[in-house]
N, C-alpha and C. Protein backbone atom coordinates (compact mmCIF):
# COMPACT_ATOMS: atom_id res chain seq x y z
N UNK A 1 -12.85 45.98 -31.21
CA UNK A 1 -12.27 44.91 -30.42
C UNK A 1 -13.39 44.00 -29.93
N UNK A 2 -12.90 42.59 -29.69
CA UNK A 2 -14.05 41.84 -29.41
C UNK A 2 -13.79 41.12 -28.33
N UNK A 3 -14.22 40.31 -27.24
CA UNK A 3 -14.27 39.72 -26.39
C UNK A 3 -15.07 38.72 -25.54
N UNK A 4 -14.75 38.00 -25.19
CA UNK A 4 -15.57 37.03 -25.13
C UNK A 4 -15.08 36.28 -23.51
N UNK A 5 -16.05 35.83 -23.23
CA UNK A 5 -16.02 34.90 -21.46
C UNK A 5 -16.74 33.82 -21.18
N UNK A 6 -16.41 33.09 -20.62
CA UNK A 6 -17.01 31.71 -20.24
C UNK A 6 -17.37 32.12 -19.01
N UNK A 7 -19.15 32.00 -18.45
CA UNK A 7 -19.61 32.24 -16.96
C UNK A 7 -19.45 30.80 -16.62
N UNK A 8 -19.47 30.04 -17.58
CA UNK A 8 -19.37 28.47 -16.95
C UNK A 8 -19.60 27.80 -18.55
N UNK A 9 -18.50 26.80 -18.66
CA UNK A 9 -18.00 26.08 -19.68
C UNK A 9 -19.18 24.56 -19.41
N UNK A 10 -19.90 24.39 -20.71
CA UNK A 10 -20.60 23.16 -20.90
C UNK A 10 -20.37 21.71 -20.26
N UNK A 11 -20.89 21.06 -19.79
CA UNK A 11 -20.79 19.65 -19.47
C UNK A 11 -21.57 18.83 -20.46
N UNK A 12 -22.53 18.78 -21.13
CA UNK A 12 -23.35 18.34 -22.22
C UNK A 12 -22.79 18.89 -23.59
N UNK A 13 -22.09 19.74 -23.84
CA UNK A 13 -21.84 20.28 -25.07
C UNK A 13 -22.80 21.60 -25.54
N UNK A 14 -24.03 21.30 -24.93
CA UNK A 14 -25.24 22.84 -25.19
C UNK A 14 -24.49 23.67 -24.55
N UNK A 15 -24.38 25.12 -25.25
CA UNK A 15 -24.15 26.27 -24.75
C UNK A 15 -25.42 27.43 -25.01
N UNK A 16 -25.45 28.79 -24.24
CA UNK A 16 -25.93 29.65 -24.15
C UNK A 16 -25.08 31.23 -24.13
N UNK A 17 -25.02 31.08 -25.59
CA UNK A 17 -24.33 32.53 -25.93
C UNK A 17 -25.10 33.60 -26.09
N UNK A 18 -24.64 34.56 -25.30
CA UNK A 18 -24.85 36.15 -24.84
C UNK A 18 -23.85 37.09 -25.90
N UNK A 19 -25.02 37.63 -27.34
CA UNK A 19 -24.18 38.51 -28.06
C UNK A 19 -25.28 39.81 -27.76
N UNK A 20 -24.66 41.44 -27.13
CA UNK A 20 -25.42 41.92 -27.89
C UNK A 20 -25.76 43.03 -29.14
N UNK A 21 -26.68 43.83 -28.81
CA UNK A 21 -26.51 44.57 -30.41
C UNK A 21 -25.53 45.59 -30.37
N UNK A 22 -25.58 45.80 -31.51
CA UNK A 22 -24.17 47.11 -31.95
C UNK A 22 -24.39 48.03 -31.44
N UNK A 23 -24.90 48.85 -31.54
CA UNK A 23 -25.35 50.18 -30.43
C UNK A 23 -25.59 49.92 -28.70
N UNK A 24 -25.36 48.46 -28.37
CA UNK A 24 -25.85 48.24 -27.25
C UNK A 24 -24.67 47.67 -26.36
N UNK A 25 -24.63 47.19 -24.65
CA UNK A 25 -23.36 46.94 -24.14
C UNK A 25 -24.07 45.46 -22.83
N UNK A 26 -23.27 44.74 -22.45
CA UNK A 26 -23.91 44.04 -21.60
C UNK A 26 -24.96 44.64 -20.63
N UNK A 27 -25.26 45.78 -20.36
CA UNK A 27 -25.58 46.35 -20.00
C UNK A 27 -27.55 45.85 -19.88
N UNK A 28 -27.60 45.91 -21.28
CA UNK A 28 -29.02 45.48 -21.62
C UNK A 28 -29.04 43.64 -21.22
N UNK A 29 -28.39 42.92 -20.87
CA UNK A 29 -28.74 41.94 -19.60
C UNK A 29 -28.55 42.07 -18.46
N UNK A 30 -29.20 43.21 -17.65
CA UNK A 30 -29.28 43.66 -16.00
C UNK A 30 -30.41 44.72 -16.19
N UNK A 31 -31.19 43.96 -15.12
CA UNK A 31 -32.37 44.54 -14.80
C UNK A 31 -32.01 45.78 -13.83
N UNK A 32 -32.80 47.08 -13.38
CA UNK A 32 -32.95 48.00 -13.08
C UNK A 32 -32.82 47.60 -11.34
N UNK A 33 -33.00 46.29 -11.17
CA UNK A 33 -32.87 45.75 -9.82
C UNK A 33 -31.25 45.10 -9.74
N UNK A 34 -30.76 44.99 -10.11
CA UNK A 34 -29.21 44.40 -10.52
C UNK A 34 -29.22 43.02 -11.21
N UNK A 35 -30.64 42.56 -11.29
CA UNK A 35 -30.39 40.89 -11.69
C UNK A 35 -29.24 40.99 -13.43
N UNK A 36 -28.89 40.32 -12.99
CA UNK A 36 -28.03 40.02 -14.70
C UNK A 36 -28.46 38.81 -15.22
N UNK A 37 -28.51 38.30 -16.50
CA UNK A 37 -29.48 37.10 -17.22
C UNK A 37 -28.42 36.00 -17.26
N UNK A 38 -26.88 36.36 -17.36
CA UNK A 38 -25.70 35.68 -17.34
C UNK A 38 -25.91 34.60 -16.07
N UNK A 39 -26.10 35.34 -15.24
CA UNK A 39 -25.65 34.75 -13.06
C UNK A 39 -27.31 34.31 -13.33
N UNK A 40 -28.57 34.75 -13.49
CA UNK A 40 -29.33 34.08 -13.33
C UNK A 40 -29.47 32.41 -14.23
N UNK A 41 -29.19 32.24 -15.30
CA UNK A 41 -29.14 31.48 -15.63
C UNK A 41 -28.30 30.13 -14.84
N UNK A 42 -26.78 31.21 -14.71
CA UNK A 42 -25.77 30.21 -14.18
C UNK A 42 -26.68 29.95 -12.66
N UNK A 43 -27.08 30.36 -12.14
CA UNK A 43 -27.39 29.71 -10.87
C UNK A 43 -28.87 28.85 -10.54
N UNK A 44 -29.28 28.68 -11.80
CA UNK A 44 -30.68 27.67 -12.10
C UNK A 44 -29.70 26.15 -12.17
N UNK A 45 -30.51 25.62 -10.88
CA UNK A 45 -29.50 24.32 -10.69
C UNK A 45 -30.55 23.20 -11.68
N UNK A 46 -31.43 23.48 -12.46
CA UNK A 46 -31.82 22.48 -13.72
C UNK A 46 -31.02 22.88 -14.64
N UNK A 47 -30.23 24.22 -15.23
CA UNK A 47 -29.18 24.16 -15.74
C UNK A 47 -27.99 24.12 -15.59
N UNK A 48 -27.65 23.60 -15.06
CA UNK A 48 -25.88 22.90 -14.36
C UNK A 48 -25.20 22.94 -15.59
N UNK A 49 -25.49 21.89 -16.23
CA UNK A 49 -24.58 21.29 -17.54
C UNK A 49 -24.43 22.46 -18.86
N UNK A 50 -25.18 23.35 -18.63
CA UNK A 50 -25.70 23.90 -19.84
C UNK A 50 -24.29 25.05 -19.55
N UNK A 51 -23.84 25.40 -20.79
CA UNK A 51 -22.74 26.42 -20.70
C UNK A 51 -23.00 27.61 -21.13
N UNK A 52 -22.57 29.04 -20.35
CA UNK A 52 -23.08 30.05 -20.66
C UNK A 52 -21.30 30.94 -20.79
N UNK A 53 -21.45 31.66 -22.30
CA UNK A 53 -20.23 32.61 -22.79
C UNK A 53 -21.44 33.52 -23.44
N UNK A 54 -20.50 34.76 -22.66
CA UNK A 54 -20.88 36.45 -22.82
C UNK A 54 -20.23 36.68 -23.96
N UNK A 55 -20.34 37.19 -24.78
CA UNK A 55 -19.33 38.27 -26.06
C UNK A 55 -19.79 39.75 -25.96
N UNK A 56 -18.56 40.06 -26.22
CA UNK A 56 -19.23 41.57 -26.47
C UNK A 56 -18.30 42.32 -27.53
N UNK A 57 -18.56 43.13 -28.07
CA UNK A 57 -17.80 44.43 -28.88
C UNK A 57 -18.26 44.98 -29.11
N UNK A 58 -16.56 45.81 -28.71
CA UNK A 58 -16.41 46.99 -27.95
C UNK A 58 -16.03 47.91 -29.58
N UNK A 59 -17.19 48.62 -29.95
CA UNK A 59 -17.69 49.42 -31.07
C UNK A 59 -16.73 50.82 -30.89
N UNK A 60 -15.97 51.56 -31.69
CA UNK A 60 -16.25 52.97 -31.88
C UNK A 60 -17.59 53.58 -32.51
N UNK A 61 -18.41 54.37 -32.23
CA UNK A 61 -19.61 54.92 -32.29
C UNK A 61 -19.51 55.31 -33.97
N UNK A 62 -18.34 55.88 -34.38
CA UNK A 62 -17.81 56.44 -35.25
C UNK A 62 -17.53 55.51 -36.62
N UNK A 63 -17.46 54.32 -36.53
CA UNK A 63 -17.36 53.32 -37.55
C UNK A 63 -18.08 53.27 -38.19
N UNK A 64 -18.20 53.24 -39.69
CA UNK A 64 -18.69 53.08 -41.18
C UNK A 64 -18.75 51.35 -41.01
């Protein structure tokens, strides 16, 4: 299954898509301190316009 989110939809048309690896879960964008790379980005006010969507899938371990 796959899924996908808008942290904030483009005003310029540039986006910043968040895929990550197959063995891996959003997980690996959050630092050990809670920062997440999603909210940090979104809250850099030189990137306002810039649009940021997460994806993720959601793997069975078990898939060929």
């Amino acid at each position: 299954m796959m899924q996908g989110q808008w942290t904030r939809k483009a005003k310029n048309g540039l986006n910043i898509i968040f895929i990550h690896g197959i063995n891996s879960s959003e997980d690996c964008w959050k630092h050990e301190n809670g920062s997440y790379w999603p909210n940090l980005l979104r809250d850099e006010s030189e990137l306002a316009d810039i649009g940021i969507y997460v994806f993720s899938a959601l793997l069975n371990k078990g898939m060929n």
